[in-house]
PDB file of N, CA and C in Angstrom:
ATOM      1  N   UNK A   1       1.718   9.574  18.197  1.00  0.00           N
ATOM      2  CA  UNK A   1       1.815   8.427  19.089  1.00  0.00           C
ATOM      3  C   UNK A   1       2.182   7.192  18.294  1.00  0.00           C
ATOM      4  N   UNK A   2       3.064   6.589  18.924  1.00  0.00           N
ATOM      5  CA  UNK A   2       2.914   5.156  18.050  1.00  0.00           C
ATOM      6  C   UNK A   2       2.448   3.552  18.852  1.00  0.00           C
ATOM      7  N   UNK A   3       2.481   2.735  18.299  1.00  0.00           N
ATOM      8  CA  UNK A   3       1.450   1.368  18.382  1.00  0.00           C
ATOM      9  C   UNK A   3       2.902   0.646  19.627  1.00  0.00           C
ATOM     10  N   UNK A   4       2.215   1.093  20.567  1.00  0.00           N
ATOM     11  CA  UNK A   4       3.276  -0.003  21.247  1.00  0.00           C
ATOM     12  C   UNK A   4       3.603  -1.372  21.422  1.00  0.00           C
ATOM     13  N   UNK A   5       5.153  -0.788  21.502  1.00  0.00           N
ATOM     14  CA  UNK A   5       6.289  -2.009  20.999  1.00  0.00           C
ATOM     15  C   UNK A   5       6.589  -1.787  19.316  1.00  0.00           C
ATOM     16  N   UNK A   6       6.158  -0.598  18.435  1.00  0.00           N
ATOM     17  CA  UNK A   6       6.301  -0.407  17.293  1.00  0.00           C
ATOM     18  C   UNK A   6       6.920   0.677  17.042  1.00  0.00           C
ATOM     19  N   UNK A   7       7.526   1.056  15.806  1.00  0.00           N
ATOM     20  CA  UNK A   7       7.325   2.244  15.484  1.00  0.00           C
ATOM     21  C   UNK A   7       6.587   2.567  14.338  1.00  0.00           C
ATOM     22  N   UNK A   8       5.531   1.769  13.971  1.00  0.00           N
ATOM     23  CA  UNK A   8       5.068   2.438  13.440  1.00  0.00           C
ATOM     24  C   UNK A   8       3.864   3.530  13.609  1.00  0.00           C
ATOM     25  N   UNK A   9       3.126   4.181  12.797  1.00  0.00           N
ATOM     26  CA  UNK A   9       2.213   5.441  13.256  1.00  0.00           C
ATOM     27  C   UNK A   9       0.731   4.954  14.140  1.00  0.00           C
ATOM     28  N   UNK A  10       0.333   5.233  14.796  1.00  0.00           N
ATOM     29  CA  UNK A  10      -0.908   5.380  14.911  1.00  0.00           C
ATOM     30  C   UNK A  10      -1.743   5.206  14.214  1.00  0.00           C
ATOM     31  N   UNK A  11      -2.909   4.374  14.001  1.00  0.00           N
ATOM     32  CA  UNK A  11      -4.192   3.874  13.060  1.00  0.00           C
ATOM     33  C   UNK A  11      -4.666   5.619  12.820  1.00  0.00           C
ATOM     34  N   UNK A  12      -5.377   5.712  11.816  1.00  0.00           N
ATOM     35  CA  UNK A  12      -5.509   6.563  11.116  1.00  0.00           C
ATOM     36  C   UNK A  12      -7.323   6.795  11.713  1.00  0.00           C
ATOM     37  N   UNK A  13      -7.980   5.357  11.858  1.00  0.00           N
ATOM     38  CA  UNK A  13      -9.196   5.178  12.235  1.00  0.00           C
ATOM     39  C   UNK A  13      -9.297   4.301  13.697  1.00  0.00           C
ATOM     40  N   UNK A  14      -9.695   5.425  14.232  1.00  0.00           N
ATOM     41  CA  UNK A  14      -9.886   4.458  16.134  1.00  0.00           C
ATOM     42  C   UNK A  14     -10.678   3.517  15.923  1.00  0.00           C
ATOM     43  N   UNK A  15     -10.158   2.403  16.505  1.00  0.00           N
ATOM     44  CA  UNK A  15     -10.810   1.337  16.589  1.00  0.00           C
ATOM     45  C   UNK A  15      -9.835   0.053  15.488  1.00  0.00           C
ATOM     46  N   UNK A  16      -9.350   0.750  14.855  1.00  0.00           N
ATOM     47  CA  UNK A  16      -8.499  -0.355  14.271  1.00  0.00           C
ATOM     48  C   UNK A  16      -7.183  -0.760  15.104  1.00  0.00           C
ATOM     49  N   UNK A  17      -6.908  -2.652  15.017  1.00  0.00           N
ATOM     50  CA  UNK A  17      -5.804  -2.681  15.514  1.00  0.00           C
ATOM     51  C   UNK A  17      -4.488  -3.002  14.477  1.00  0.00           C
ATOM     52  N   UNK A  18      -4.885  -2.312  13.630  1.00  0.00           N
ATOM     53  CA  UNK A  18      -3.688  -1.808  12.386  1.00  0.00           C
ATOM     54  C   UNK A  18      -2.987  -0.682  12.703  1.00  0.00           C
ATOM     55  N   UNK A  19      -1.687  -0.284  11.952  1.00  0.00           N
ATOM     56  CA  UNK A  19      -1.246   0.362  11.174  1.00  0.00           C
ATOM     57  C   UNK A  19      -1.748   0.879  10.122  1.00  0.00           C
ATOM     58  N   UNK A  20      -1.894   2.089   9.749  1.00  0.00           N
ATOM     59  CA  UNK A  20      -2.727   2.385   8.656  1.00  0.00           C
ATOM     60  C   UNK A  20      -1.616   3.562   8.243  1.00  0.00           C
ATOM     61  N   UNK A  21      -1.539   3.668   6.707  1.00  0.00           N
ATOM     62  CA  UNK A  21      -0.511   4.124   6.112  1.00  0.00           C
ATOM     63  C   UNK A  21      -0.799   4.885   4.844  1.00  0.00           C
ATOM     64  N   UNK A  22      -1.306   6.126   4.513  1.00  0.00           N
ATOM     65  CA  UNK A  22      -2.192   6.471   3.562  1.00  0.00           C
ATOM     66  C   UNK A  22      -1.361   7.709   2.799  1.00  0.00           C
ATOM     67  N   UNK A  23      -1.033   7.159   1.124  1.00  0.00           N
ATOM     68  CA  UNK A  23       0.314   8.301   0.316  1.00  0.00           C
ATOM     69  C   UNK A  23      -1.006   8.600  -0.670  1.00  0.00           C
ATOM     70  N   UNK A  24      -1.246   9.845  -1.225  1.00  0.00           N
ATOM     71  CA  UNK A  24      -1.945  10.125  -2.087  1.00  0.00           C
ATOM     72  C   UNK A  24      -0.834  11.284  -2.699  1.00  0.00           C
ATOM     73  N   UNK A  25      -0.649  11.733  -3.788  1.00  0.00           N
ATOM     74  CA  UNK A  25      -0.655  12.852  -4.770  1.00  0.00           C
ATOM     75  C   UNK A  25      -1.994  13.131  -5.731  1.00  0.00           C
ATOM     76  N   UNK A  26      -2.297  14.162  -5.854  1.00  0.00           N
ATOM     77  CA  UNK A  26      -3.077  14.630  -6.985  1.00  0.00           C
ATOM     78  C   UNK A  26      -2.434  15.044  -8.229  1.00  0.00           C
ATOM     79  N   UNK A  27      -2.907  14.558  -9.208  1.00  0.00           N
ATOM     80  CA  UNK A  27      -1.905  14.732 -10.508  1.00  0.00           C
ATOM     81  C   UNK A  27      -3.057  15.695 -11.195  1.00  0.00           C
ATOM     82  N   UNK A  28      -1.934  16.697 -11.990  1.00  0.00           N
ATOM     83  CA  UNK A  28      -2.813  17.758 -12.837  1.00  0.00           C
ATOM     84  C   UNK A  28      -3.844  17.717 -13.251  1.00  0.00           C
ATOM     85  N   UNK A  29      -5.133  18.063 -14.106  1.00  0.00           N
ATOM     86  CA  UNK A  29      -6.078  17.630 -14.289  1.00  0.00           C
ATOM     87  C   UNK A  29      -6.248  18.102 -15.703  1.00  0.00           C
ATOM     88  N   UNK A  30      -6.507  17.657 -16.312  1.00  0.00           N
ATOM     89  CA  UNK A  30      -6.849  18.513 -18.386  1.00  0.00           C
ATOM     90  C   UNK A  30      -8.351  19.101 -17.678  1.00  0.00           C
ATOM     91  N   UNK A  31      -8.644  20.268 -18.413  1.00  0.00           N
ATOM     92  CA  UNK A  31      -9.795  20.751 -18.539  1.00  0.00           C
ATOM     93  C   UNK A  31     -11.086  19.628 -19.085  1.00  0.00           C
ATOM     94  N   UNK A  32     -11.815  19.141 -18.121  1.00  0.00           N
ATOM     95  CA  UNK A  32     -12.928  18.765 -18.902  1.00  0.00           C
ATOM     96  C   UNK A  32     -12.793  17.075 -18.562  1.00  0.00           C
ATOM     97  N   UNK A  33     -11.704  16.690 -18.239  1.00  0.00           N
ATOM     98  CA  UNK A  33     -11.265  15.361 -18.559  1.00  0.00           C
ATOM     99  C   UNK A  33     -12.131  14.441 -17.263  1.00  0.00           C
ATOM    100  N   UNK A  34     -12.497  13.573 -17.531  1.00  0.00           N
ATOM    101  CA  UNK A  34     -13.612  12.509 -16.155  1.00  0.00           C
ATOM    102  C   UNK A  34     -12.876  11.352 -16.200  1.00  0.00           C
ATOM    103  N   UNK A  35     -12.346  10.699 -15.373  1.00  0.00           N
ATOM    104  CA  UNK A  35     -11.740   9.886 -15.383  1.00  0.00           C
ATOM    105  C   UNK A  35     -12.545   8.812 -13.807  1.00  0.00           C
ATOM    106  N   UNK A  36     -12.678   7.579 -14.629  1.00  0.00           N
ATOM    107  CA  UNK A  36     -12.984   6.495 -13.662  1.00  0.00           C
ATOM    108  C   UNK A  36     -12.087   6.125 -12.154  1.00  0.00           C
ATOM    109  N   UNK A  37     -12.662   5.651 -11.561  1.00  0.00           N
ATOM    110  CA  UNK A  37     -11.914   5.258 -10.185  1.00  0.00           C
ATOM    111  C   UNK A  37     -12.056   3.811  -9.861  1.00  0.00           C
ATOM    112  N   UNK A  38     -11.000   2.894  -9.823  1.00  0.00           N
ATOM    113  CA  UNK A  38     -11.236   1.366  -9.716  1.00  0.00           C
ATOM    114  C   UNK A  38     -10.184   1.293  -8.839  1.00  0.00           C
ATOM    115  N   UNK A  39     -10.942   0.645  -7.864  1.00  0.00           N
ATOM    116  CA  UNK A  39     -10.591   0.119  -6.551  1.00  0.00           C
ATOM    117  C   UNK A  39      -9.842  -1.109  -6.121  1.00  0.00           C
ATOM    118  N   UNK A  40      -8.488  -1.184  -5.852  1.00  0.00           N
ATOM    119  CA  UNK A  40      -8.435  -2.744  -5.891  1.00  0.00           C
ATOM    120  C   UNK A  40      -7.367  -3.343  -4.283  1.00  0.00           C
ATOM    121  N   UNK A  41      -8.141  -4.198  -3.876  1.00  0.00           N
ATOM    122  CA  UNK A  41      -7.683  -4.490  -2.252  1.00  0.00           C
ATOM    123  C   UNK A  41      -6.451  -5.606  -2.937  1.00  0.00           C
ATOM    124  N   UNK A  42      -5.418  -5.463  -2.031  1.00  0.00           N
ATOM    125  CA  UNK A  42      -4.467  -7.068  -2.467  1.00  0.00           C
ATOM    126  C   UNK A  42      -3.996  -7.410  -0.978  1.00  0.00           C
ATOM    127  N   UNK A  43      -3.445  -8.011  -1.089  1.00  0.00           N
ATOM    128  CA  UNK A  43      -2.657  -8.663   0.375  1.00  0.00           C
ATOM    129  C   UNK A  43      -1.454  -9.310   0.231  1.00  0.00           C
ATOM    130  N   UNK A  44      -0.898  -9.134   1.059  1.00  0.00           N
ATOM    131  CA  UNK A  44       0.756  -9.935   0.684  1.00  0.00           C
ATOM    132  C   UNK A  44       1.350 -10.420   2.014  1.00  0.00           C
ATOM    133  N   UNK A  45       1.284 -11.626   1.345  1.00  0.00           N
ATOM    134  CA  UNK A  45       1.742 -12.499   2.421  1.00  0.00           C
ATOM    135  C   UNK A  45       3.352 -13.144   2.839  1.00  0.00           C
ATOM    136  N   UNK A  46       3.697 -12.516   3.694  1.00  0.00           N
ATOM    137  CA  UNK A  46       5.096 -12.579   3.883  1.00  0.00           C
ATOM    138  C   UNK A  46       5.267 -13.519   4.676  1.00  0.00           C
ATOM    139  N   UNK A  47       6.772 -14.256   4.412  1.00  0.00           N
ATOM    140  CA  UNK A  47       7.513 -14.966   5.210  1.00  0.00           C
ATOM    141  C   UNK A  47       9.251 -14.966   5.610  1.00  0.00           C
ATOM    142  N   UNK A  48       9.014 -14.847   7.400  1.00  0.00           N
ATOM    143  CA  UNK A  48      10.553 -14.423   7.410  1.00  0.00           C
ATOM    144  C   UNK A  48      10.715 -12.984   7.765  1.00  0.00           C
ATOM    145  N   UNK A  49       9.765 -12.295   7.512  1.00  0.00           N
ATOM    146  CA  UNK A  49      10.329 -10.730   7.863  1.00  0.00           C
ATOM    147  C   UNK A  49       8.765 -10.455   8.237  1.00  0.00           C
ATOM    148  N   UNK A  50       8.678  -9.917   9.320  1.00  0.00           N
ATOM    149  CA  UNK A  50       8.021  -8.745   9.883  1.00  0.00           C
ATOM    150  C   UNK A  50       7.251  -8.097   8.877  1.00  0.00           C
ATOM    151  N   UNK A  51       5.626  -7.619   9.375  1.00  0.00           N
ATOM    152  CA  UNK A  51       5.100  -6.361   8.434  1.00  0.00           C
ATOM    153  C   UNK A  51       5.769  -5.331   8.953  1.00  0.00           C
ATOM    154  N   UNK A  52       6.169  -4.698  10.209  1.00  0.00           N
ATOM    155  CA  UNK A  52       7.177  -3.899  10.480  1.00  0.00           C
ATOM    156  C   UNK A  52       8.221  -3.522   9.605  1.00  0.00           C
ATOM    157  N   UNK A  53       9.212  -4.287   9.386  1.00  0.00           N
ATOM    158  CA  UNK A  53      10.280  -4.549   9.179  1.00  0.00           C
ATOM    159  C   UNK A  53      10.028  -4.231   7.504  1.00  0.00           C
ATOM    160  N   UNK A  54       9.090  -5.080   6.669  1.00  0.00           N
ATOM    161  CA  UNK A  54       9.273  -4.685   4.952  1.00  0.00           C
ATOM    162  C   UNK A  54       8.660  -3.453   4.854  1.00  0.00           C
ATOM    163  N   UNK A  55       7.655  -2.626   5.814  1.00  0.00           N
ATOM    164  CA  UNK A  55       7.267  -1.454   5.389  1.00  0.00           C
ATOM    165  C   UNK A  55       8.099  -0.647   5.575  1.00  0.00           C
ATOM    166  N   UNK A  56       9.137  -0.544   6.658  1.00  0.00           N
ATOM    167  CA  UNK A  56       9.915   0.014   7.002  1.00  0.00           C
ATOM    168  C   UNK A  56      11.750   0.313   6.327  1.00  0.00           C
ATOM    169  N   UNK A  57      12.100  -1.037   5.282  1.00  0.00           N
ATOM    170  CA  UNK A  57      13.331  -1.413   5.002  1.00  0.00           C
ATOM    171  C   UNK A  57      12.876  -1.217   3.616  1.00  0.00           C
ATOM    172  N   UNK A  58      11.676  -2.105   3.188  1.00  0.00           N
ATOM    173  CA  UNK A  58      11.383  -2.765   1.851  1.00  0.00           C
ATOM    174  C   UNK A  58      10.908  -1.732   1.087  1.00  0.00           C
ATOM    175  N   UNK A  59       9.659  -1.364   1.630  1.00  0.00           N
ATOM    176  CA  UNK A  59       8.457  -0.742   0.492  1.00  0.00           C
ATOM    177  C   UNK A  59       9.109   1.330  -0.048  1.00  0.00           C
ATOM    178  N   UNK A  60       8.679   1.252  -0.941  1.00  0.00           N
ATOM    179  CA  UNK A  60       9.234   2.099  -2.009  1.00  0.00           C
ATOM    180  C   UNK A  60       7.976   3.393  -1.051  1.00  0.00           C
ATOM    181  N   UNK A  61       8.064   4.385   0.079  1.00  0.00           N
ATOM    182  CA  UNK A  61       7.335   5.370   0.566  1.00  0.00           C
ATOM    183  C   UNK A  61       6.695   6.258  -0.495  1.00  0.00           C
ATOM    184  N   UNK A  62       7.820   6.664  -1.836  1.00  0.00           N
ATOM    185  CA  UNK A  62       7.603   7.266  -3.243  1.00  0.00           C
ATOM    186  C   UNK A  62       7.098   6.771  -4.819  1.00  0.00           C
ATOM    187  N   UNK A  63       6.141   5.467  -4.329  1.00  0.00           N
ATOM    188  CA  UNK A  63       5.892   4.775  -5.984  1.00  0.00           C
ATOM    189  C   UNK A  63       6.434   5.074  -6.762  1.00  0.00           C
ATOM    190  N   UNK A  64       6.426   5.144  -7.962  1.00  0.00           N
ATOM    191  CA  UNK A  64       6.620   5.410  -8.856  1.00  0.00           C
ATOM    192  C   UNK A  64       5.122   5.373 -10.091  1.00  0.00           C
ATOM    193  N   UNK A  65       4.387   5.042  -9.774  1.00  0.00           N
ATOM    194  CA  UNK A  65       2.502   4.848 -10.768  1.00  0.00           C
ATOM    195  C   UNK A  65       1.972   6.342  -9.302  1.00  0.00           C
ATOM    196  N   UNK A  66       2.584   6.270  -7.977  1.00  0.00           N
ATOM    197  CA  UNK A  66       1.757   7.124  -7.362  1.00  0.00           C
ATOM    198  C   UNK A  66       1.603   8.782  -8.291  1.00  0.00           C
ATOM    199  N   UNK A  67       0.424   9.156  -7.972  1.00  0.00           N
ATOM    200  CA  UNK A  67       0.220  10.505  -9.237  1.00  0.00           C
ATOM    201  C   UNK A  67       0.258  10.685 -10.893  1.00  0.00           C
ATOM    202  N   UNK A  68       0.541   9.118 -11.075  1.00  0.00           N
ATOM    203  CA  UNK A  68       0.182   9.053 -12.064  1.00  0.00           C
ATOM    204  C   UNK A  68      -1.274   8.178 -12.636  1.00  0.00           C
ATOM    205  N   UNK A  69      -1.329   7.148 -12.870  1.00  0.00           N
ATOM    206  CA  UNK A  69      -2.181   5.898 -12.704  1.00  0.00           C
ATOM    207  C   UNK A  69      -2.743   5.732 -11.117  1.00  0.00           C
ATOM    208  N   UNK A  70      -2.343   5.491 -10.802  1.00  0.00           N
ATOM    209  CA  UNK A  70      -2.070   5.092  -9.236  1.00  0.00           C
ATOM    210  C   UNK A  70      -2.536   6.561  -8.659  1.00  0.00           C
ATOM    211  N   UNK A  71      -4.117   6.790  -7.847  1.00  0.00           N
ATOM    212  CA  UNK A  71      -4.421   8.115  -7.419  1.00  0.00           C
ATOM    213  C   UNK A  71      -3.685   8.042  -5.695  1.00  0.00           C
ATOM    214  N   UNK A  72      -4.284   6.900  -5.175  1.00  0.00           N
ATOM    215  CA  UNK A  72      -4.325   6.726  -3.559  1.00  0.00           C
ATOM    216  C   UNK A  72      -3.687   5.194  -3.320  1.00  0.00           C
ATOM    217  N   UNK A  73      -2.850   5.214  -2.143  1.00  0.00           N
ATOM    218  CA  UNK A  73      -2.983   3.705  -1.619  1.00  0.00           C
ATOM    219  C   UNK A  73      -3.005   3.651   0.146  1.00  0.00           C
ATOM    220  N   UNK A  74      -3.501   2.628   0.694  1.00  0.00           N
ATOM    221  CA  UNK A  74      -3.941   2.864   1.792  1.00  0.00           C
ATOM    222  C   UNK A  74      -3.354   1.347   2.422  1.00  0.00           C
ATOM    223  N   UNK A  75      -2.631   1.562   3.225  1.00  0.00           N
ATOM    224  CA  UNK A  75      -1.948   0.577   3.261  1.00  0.00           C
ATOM    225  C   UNK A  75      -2.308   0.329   5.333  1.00  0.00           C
ATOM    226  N   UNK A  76      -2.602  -1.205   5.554  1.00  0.00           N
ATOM    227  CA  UNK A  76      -2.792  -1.784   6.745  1.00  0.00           C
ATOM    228  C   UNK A  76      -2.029  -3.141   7.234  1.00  0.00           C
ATOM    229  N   UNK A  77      -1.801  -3.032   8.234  1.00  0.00           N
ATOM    230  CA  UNK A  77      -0.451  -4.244   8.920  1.00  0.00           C
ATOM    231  C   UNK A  77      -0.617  -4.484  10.591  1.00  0.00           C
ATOM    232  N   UNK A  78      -0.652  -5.281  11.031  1.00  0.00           N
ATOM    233  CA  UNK A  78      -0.264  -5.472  12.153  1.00  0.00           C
ATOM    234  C   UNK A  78       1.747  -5.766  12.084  1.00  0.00           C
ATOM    235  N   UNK A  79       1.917  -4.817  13.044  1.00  0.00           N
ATOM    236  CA  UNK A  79       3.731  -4.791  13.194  1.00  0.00           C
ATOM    237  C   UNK A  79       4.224  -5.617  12.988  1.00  0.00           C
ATOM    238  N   UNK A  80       3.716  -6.842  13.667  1.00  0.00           N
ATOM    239  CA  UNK A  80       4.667  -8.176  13.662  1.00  0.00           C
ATOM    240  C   UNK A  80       3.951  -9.234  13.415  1.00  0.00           C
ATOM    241  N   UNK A  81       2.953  -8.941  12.461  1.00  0.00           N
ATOM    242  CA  UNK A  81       2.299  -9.758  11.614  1.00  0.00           C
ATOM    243  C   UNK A  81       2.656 -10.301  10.045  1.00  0.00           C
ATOM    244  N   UNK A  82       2.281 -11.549   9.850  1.00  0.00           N
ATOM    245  CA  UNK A  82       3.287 -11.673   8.141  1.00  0.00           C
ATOM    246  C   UNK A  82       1.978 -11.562   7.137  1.00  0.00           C
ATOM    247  N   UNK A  83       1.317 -10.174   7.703  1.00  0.00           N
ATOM    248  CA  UNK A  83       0.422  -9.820   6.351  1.00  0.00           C
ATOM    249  C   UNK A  83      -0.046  -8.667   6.224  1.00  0.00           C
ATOM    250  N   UNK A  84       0.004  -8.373   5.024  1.00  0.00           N
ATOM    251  CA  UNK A  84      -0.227  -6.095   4.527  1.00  0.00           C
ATOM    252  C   UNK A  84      -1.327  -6.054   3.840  1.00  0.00           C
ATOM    253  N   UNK A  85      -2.039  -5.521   4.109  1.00  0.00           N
ATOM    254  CA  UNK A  85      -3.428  -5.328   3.491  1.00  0.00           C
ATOM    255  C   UNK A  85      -3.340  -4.153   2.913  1.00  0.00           C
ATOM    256  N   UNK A  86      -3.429  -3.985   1.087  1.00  0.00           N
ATOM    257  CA  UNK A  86      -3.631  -2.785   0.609  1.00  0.00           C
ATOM    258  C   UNK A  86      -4.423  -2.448  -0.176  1.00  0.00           C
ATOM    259  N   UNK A  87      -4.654  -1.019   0.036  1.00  0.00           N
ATOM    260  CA  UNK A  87      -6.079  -1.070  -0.983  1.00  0.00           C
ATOM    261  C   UNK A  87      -5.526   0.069  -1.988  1.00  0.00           C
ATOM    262  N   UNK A  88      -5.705   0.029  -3.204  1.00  0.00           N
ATOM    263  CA  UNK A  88      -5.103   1.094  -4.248  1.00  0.00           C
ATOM    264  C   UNK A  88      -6.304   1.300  -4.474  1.00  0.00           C
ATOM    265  N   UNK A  89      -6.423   3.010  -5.305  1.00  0.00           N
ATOM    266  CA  UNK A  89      -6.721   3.676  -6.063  1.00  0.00           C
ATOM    267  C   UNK A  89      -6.197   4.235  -7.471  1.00  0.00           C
ATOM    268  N   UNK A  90      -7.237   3.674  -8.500  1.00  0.00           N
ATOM    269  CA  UNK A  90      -6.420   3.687  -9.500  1.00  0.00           C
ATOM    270  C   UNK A  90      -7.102   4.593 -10.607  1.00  0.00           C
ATOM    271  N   UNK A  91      -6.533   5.395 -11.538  1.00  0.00           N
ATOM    272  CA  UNK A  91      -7.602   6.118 -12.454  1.00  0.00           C
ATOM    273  C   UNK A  91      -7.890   5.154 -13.494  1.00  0.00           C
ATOM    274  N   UNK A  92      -7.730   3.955 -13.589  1.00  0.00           N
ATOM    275  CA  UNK A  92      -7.517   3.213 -14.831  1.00  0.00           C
ATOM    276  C   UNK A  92      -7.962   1.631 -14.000  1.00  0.00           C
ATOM    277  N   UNK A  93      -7.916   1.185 -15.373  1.00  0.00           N
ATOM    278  CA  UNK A  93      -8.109  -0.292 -14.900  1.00  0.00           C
ATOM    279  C   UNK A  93      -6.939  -0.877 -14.083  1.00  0.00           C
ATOM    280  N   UNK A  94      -7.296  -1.473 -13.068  1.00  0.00           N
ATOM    281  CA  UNK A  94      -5.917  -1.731 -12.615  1.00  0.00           C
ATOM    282  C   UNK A  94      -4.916  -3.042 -13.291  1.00  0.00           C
ATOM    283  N   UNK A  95      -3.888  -3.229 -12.736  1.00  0.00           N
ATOM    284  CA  UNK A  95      -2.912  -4.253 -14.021  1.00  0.00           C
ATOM    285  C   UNK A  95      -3.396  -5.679 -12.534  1.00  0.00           C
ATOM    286  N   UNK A  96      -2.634  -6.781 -12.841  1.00  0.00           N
ATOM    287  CA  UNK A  96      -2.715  -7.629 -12.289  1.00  0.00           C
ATOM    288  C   UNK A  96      -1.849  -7.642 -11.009  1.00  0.00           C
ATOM    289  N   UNK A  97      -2.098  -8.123 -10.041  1.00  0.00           N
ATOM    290  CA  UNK A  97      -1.502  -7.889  -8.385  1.00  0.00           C
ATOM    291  C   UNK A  97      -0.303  -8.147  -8.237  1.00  0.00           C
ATOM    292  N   UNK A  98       0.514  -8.677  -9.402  1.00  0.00           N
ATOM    293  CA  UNK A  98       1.923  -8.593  -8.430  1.00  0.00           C
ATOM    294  C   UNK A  98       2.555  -7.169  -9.210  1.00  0.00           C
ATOM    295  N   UNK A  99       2.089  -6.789 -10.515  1.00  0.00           N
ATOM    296  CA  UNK A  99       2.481  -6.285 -11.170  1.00  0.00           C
ATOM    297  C   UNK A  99       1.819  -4.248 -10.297  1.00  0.00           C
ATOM    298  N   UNK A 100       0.609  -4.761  -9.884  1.00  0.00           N
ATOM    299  CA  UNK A 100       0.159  -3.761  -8.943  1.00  0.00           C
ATOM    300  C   UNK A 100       0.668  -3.381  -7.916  1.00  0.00           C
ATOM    301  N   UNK A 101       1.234  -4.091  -7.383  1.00  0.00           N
ATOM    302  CA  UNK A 101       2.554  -3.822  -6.166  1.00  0.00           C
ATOM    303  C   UNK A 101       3.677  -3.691  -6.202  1.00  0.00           C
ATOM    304  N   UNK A 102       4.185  -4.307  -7.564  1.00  0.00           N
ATOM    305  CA  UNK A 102       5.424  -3.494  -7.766  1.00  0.00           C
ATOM    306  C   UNK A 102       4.854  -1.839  -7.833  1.00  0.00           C
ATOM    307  N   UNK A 103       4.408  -1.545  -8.916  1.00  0.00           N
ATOM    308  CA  UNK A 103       3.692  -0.227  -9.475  1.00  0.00           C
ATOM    309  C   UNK A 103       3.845   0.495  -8.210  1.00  0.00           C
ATOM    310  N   UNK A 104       2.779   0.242  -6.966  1.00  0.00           N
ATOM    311  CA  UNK A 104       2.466   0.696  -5.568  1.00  0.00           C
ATOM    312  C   UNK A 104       3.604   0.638  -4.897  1.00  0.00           C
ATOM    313  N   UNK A 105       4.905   0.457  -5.306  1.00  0.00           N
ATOM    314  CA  UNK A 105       6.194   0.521  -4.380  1.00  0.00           C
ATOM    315  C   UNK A 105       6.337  -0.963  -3.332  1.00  0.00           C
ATOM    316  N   UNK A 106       5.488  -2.328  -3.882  1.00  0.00           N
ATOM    317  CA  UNK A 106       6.077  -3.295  -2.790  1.00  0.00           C
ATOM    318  C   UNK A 106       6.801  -3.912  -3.746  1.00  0.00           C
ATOM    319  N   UNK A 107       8.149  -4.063  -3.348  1.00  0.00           N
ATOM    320  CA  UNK A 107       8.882  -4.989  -4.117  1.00  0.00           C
ATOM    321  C   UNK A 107       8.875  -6.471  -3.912  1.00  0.00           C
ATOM    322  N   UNK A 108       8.674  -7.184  -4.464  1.00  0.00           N
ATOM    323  CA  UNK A 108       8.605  -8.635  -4.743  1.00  0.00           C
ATOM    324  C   UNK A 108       9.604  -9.261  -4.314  1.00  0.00           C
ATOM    325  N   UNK A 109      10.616  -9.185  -2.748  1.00  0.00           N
ATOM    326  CA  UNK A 109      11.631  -9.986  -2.242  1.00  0.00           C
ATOM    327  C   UNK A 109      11.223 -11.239  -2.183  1.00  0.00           C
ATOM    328  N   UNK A 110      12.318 -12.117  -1.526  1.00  0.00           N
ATOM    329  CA  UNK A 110      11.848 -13.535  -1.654  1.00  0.00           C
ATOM    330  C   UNK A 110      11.225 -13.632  -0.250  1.00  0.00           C
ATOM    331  N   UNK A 111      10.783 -12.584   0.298  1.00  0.00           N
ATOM    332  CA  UNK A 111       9.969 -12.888   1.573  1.00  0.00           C
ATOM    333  C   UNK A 111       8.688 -12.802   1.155  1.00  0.00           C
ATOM    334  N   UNK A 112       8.402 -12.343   0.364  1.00  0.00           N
ATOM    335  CA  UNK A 112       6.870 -12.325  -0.250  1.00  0.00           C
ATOM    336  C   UNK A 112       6.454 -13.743  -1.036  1.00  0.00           C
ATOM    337  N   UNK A 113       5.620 -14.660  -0.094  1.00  0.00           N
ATOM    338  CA  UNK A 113       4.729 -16.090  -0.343  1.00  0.00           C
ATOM    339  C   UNK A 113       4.387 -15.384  -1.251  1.00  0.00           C
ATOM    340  N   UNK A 114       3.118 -14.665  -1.473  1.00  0.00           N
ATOM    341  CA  UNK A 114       2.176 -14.317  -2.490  1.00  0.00           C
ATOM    342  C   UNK A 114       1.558 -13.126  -1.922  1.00  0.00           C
ATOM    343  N   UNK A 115       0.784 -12.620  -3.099  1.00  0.00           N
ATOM    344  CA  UNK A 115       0.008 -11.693  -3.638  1.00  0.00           C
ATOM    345  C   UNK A 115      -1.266 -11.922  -4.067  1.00  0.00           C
ATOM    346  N   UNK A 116      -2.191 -11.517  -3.640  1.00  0.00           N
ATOM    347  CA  UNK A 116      -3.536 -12.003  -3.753  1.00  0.00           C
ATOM    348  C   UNK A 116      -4.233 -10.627  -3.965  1.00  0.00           C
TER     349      UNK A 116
END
């Protein structure tokens, strides 16, 4: 089903009036190896284009840190709202937020105010 007047998917959790957008890979594992999990929420605040529109045109669906560094990202929007709420999963410390969203596949157009 999708969010009418959108195309994007269906909330993932009833009751939200998001978009919810969730890419995980599992990357190999070494025998024995424990690795930490650090959590980090950002937000990006757009101007000029649609959350529709940059998840849809803009954002990289295939990271490039996803399965590697980068375990999970969980990504939330209202369609025609100018703001993306994301939350990464990271095996590592995470790097700093704009540098975290490139990583996470958002590219840094000039519609992106900021990164928080």
């Amino acid at each position: 089903m999708s969010v009418p007047g959108s195309s994007l998917a269906e909330p993932l959790h009833p009751g939200y009036g998001f978009a919810d957008f969730v890419s995980s890979r599992t990357p190999g594992k070494v025998a024995g190896e424990e690795r930490g999990v650090f959590v980090q929420p950002l937000t990006l605040i757009l101007d000029g284009m649609t959350a529709e529109d940059y998840l849809s045109w803009v954002r990289d669906p295939e990271p490039p840190a996803l399965g590697y560094d980068l375990r999970c990202l969980l990504v939330r929007a209202e369609p025609l709202g100018d703001r993306i709420d994301v939350e990464l999963i990271w095996d590592r410390e995470p790097p700093a937020p704009r540098a975290a969203a490139v990583a996470a596949g958002f590219l840094l157009t000039p519609e992106i105010l900021d990164v928080r």
